[in-house]
N, C-alpha and C. Protein backbone atom coordinates (compact mmCIF):
# COMPACT_ATOMS: atom_id res chain seq x y z
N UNK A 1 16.21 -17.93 20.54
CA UNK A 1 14.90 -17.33 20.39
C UNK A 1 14.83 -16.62 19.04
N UNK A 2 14.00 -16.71 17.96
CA UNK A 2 13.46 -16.02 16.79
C UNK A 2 12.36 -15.44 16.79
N UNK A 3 12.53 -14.64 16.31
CA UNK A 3 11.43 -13.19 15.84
C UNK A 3 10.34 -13.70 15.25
N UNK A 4 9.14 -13.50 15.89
CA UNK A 4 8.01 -13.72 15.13
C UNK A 4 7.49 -12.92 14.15
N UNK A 5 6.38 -12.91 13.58
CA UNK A 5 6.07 -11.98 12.47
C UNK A 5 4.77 -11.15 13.84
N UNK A 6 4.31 -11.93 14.84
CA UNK A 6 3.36 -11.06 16.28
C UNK A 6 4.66 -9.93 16.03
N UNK A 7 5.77 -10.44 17.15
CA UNK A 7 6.56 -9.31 17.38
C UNK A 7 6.87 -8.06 16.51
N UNK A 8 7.62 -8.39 15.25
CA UNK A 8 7.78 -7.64 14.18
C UNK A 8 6.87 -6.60 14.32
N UNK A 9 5.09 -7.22 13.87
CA UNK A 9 4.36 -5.88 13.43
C UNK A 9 3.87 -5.27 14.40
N UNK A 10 4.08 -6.03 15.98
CA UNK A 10 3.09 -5.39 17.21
C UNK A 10 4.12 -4.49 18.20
N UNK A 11 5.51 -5.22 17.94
CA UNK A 11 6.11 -4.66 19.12
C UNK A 11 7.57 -3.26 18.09
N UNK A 12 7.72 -3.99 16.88
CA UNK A 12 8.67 -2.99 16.45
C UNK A 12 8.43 -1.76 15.25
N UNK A 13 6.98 -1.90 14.74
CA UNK A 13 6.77 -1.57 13.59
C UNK A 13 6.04 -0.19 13.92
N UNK A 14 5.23 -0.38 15.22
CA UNK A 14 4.48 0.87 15.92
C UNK A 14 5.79 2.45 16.12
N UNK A 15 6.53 1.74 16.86
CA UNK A 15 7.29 2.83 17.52
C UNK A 15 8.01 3.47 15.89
N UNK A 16 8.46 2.51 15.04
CA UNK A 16 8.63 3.45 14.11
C UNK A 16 8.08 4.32 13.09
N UNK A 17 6.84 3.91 13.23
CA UNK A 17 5.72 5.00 12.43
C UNK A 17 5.66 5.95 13.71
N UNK A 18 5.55 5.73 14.64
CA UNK A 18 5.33 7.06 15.20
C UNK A 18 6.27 7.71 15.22
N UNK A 19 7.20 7.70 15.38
CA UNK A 19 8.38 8.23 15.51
C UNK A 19 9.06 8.95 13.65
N UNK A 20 8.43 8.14 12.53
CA UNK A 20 8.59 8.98 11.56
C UNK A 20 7.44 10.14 11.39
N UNK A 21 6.36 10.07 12.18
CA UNK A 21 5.73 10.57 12.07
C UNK A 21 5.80 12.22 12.93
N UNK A 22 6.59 12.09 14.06
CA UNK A 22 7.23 13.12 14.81
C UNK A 22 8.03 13.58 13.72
N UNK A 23 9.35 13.36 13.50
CA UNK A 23 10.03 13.77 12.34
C UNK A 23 9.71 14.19 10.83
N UNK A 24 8.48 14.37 10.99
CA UNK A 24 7.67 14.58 9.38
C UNK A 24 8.07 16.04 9.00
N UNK A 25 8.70 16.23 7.84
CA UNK A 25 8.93 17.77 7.47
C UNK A 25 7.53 18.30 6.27
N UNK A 26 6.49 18.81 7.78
CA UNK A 26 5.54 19.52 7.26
C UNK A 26 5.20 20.22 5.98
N UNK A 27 6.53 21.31 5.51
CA UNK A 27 6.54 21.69 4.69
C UNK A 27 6.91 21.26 2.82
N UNK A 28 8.10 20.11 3.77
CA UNK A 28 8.21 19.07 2.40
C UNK A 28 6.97 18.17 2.15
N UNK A 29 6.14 17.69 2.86
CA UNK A 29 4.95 16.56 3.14
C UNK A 29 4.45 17.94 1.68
N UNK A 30 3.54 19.27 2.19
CA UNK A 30 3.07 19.59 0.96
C UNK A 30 3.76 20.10 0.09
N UNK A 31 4.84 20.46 -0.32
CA UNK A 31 5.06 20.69 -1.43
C UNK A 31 5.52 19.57 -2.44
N UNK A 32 5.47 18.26 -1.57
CA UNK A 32 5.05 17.05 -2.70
C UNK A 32 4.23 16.30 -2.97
N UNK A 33 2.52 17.08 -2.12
CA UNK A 33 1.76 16.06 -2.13
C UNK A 33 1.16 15.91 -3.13
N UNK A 34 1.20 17.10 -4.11
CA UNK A 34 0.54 17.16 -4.89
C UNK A 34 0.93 15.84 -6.71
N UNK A 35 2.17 16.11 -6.69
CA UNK A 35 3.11 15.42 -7.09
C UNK A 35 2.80 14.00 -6.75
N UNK A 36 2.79 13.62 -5.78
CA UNK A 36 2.48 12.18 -5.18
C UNK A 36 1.44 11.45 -5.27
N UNK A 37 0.33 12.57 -4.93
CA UNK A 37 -1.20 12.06 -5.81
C UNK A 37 -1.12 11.82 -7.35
N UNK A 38 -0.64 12.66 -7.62
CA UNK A 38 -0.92 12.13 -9.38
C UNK A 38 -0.15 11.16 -9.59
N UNK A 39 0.83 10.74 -9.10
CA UNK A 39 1.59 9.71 -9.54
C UNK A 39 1.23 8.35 -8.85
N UNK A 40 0.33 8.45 -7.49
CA UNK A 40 -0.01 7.72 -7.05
C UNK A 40 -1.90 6.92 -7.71
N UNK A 41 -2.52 8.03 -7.61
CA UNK A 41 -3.87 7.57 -8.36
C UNK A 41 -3.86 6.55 -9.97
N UNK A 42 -3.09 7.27 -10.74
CA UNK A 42 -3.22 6.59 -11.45
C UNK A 42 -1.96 5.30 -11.79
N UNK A 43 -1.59 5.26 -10.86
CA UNK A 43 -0.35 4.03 -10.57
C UNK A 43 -1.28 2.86 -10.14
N UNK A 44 -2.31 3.19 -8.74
CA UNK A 44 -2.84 2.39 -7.94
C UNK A 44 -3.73 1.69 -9.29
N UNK A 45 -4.30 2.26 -9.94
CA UNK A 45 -5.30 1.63 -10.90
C UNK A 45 -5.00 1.08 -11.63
N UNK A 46 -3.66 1.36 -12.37
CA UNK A 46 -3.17 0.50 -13.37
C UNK A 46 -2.52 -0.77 -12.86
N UNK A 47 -2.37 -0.78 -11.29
CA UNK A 47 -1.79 -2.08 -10.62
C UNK A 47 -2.98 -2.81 -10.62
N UNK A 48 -4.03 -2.48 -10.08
CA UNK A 48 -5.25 -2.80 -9.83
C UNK A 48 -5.79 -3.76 -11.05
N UNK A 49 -5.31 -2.95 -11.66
CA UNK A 49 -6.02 -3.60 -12.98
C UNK A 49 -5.21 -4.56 -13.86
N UNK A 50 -4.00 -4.75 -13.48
CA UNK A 50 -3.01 -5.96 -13.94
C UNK A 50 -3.21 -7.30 -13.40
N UNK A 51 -3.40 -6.86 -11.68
CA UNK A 51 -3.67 -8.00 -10.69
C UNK A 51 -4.54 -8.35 -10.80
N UNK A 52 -5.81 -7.64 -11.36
CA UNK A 52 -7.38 -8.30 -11.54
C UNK A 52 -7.96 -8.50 -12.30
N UNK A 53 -7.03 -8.14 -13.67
CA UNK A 53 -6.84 -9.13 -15.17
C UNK A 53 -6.31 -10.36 -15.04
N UNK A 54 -5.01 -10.64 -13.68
CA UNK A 54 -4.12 -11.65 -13.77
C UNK A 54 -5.31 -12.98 -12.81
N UNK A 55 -5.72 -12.10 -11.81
CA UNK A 55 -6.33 -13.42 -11.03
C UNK A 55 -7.58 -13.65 -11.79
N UNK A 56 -8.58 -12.90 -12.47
CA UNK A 56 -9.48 -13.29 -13.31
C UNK A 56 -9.13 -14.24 -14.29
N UNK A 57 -8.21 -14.33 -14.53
CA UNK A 57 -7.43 -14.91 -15.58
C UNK A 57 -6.95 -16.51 -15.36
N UNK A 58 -6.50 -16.18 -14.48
CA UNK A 58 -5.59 -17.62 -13.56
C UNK A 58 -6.79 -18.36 -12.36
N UNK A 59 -7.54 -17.81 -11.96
CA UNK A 59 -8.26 -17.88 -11.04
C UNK A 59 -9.81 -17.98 -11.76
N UNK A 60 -11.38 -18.89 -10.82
CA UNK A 60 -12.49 -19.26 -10.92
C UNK A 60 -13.10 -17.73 -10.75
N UNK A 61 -12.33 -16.80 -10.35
CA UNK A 61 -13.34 -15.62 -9.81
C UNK A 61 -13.70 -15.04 -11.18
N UNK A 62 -14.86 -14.18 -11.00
CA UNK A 62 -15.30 -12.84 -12.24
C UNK A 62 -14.25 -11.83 -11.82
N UNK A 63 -14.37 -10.95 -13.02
CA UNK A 63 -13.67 -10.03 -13.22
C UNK A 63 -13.62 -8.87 -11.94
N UNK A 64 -14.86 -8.49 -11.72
CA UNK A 64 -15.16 -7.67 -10.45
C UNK A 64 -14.84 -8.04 -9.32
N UNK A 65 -14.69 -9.36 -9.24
CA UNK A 65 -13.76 -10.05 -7.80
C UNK A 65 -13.06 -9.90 -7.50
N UNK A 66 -12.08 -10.18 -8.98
CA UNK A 66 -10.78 -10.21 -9.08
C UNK A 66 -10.25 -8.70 -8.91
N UNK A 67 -11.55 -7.31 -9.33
CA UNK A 67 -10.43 -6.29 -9.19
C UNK A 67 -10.74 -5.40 -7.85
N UNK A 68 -12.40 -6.18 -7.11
CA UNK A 68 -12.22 -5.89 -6.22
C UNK A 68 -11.32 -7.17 -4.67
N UNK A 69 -10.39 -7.75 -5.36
CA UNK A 69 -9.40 -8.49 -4.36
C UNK A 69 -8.35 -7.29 -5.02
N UNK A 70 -8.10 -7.19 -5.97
CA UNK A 70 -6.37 -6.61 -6.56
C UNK A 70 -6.65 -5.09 -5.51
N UNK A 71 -7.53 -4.18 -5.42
CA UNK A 71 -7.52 -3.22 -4.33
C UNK A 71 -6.97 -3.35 -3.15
């Protein structure tokens, strides 16, 4: 018997977000969130904007397609 990709995300992937989510150290969560946003906002955009230069590029779509697919 092999593992499906159903099983994987329905039956094993739940219990461990919740369960990191019990274990969350409140106090570490903010004293790096701040840290995490900035490094995250402008990370997400500059990915955004590689992937939707690349499929505009390689791909029939417009530009706005392409960077609203790379989101």
């Amino acid at each position: 018997m092999s593992l499906s990709r159903e099983i994987i995300l329905f039956v094993f992937v739940p219990p461990l977000i919740f369960e990191s989510a019990l274990n969350l150290d409140n106090k570490l969560l903010l004293r790096t969130l701040v840290p995490a946003l900035v490094l995250a906002g402008p990370g997400l955009l500059l990915s955004a904007a590689i992937v939707g230069g690349f499929l505009s590029w390689l791909t029939p779509l417009s530009v706005g397609d392409a960077l609203l697919l790379a989101l």
